[in-house]
N, C-alpha and C. Protein backbone atom coordinates (compact mmCIF):
# COMPACT_ATOMS: atom_id res chain seq x y z
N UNK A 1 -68.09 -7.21 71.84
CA UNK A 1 -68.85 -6.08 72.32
C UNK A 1 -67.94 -4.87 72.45
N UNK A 2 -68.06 -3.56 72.07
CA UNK A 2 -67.54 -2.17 72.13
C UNK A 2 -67.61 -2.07 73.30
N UNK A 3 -66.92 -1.13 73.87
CA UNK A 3 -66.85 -0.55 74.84
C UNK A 3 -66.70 1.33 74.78
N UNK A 4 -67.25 1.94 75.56
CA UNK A 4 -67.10 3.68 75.32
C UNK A 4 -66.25 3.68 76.62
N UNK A 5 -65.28 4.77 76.18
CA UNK A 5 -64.13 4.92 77.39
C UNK A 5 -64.80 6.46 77.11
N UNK A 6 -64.69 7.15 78.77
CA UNK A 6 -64.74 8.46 78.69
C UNK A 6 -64.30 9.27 80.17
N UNK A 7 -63.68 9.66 80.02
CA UNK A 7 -63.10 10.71 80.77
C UNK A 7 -63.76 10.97 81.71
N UNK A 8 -63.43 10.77 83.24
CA UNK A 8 -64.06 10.88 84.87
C UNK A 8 -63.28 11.64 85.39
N UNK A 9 -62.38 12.39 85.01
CA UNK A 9 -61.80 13.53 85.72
C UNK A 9 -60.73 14.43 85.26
N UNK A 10 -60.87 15.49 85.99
CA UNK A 10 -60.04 16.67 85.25
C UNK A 10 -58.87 16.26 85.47
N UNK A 11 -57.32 17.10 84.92
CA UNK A 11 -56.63 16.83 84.36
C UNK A 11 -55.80 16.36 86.04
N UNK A 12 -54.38 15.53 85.79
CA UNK A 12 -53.64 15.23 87.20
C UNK A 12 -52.94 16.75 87.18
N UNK A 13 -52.86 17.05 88.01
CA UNK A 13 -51.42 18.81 88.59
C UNK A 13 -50.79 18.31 88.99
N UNK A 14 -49.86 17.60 89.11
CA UNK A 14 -48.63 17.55 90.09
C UNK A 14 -47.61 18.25 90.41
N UNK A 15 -47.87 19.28 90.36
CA UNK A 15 -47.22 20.45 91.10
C UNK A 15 -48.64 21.61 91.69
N UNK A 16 -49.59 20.44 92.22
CA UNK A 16 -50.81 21.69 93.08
C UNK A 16 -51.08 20.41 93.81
N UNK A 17 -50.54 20.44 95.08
CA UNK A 17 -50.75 19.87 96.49
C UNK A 17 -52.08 19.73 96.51
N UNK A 18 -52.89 20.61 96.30
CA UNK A 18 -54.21 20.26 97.18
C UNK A 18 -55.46 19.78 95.74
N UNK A 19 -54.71 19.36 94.78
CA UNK A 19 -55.46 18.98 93.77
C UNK A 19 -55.53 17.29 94.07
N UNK A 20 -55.27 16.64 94.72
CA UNK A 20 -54.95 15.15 94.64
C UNK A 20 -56.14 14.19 94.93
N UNK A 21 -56.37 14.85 96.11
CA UNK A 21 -57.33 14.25 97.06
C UNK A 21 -58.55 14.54 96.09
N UNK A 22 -58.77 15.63 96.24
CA UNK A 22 -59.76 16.33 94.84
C UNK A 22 -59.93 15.58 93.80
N UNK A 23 -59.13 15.30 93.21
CA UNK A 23 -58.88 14.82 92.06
C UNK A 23 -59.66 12.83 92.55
N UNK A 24 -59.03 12.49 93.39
CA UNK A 24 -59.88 11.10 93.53
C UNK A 24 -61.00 11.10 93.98
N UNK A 25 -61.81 12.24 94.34
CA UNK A 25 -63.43 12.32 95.05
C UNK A 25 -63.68 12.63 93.96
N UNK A 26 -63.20 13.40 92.78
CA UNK A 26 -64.27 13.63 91.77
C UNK A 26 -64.18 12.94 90.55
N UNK A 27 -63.26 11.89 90.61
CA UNK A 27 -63.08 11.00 89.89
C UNK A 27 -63.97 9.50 90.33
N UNK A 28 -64.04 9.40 91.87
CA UNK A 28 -65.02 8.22 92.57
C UNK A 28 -66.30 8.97 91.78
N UNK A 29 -66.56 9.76 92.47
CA UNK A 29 -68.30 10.25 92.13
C UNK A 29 -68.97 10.31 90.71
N UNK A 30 -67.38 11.04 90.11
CA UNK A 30 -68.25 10.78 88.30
C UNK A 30 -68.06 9.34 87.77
N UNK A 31 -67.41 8.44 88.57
CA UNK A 31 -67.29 6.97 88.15
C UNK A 31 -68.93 6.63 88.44
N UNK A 32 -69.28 6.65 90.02
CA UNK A 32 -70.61 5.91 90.32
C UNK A 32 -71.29 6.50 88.93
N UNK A 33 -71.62 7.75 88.64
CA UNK A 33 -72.75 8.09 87.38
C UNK A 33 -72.00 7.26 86.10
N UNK A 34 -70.95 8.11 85.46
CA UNK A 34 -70.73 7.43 84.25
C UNK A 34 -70.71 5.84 83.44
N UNK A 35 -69.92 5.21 84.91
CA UNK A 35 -69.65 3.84 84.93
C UNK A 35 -70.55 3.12 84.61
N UNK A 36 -72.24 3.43 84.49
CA UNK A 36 -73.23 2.97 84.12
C UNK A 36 -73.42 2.73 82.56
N UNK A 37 -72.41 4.03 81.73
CA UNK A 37 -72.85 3.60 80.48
C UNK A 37 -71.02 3.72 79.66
N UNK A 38 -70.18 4.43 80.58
CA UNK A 38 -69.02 3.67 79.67
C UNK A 38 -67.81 3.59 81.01
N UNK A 39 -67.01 3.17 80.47
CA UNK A 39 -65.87 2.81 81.01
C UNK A 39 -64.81 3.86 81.67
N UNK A 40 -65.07 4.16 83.13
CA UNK A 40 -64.42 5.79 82.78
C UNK A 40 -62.70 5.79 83.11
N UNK A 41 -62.36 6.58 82.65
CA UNK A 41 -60.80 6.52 82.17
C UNK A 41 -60.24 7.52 83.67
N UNK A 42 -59.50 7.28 84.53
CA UNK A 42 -59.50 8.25 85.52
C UNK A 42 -57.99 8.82 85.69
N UNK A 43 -57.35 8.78 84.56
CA UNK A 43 -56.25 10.25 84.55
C UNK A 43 -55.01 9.54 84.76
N UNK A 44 -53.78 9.61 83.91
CA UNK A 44 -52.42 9.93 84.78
C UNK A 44 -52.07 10.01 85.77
N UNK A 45 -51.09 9.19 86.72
CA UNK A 45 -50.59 9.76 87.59
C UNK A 45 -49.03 9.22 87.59
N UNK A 46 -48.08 10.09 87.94
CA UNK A 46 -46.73 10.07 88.54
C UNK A 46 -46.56 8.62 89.35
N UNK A 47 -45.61 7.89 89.32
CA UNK A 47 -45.34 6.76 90.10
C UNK A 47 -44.26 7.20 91.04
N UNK A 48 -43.78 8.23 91.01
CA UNK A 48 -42.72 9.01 91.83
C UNK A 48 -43.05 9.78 92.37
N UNK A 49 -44.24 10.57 92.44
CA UNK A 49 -44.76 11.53 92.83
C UNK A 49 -45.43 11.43 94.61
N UNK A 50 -45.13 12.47 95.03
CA UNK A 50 -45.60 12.32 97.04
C UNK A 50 -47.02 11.76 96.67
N UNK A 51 -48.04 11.89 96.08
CA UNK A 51 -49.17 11.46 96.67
C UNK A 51 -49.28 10.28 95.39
N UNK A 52 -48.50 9.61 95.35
CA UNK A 52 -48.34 8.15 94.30
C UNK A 52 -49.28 7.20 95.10
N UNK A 53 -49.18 7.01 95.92
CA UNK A 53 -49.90 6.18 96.82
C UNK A 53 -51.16 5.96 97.00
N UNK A 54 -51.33 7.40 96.94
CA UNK A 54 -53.37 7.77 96.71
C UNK A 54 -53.58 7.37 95.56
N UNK A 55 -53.03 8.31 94.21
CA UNK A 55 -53.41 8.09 92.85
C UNK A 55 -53.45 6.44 92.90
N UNK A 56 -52.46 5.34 93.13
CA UNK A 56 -52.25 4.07 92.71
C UNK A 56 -53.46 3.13 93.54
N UNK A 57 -53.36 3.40 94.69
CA UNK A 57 -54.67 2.52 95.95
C UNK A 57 -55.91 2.93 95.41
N UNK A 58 -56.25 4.15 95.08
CA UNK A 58 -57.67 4.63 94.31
C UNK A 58 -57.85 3.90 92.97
N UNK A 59 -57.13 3.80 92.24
CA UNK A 59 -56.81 3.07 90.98
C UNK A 59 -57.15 1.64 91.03
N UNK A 60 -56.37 0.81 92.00
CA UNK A 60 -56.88 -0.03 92.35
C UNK A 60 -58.01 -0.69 93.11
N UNK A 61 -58.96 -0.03 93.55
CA UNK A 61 -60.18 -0.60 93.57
C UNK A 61 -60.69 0.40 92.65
N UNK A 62 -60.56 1.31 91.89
CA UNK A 62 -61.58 2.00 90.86
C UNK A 62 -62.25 0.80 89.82
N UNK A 63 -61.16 0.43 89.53
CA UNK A 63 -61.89 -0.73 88.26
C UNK A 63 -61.31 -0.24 87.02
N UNK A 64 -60.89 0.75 86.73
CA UNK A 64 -60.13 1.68 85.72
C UNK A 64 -59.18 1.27 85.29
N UNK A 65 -58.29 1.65 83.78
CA UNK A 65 -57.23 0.84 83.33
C UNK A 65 -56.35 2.14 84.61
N UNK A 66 -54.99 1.64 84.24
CA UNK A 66 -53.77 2.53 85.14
C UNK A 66 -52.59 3.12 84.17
N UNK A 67 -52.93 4.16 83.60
CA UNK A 67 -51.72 4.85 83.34
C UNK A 67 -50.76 5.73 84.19
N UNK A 68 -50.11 6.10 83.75
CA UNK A 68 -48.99 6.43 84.06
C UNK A 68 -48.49 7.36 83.49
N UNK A 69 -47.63 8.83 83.73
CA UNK A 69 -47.24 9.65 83.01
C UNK A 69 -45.64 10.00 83.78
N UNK A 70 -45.12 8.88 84.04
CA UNK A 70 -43.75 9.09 84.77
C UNK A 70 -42.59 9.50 83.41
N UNK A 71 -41.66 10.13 83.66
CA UNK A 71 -40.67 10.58 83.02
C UNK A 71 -39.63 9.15 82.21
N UNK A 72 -39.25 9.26 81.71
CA UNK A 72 -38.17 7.81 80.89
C UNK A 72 -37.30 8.09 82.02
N UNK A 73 -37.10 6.90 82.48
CA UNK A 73 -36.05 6.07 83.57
C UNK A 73 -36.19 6.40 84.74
N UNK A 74 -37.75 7.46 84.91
CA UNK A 74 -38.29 7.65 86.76
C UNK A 74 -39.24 6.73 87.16
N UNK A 75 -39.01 5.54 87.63
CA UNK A 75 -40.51 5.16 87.69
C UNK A 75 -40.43 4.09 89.27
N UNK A 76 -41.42 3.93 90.03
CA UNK A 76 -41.29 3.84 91.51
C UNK A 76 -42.22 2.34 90.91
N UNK A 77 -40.81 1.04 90.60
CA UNK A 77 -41.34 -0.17 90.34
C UNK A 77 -41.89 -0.97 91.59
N UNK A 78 -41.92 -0.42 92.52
CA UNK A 78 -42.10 -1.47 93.44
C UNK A 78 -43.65 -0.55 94.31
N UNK A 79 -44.20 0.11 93.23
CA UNK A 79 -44.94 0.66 93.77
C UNK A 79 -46.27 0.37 92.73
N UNK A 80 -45.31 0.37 91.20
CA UNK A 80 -46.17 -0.14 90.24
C UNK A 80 -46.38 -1.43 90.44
N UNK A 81 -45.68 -2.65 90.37
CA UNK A 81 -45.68 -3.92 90.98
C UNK A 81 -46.66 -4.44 91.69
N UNK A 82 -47.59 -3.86 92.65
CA UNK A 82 -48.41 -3.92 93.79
C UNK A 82 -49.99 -3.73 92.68
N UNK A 83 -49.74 -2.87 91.59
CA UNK A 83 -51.29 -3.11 90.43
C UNK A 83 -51.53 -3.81 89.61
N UNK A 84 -50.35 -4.76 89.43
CA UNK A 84 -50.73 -5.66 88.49
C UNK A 84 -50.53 -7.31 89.14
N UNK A 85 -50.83 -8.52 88.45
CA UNK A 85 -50.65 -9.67 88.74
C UNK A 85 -49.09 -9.79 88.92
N UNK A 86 -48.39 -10.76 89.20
CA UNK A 86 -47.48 -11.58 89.35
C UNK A 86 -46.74 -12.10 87.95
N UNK A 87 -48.07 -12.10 87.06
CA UNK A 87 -47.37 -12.71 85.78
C UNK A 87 -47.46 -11.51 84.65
N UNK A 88 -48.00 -10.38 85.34
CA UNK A 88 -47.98 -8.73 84.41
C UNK A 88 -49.49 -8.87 83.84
């Protein structure tokens, strides 16, 4: 069976403080609608970044795959560690 992936939220800022929180209410809300007919994809986020915590805990109960847009050799493993199984 196909699946349609489509885009539930505008882009991550990580350098605009007050985009974060924002960014996971309007990523929850266009999930409840979209999620009905595809798979919604809910953005990049920093694993190093101050509000890593939100982006990653929202992620994890979203239902959403989890990317990542951390820099080569920045990455907060013990933060990524906590989204996936035990055996990856």
């Amino acid at each position: 069976r196909d699946t349609a992936i489509a885009r539930a939220s505008d882009d991550f800022y990580p350098r605009e403080n007050a985009s974060h929180t924002v960014h996971v209410v309007n990523v929850v809300y266009n999930t409840l609608f979209l999620g009905e007919v595809v798979h919604p994809d809910w953005d990049m986020f920093q694993s190093e970044h101050p509000a890593a915590s939100l982006h990653a805990a929202a992620r994890a109960v979203g239902g959403c795959a989890v990317y990542t847009s951390d820099r080569p050799e920045i990455h907060n493993f013990d933060l990524l560690r906590k989204l996936v199984f035990p055996d990856g």
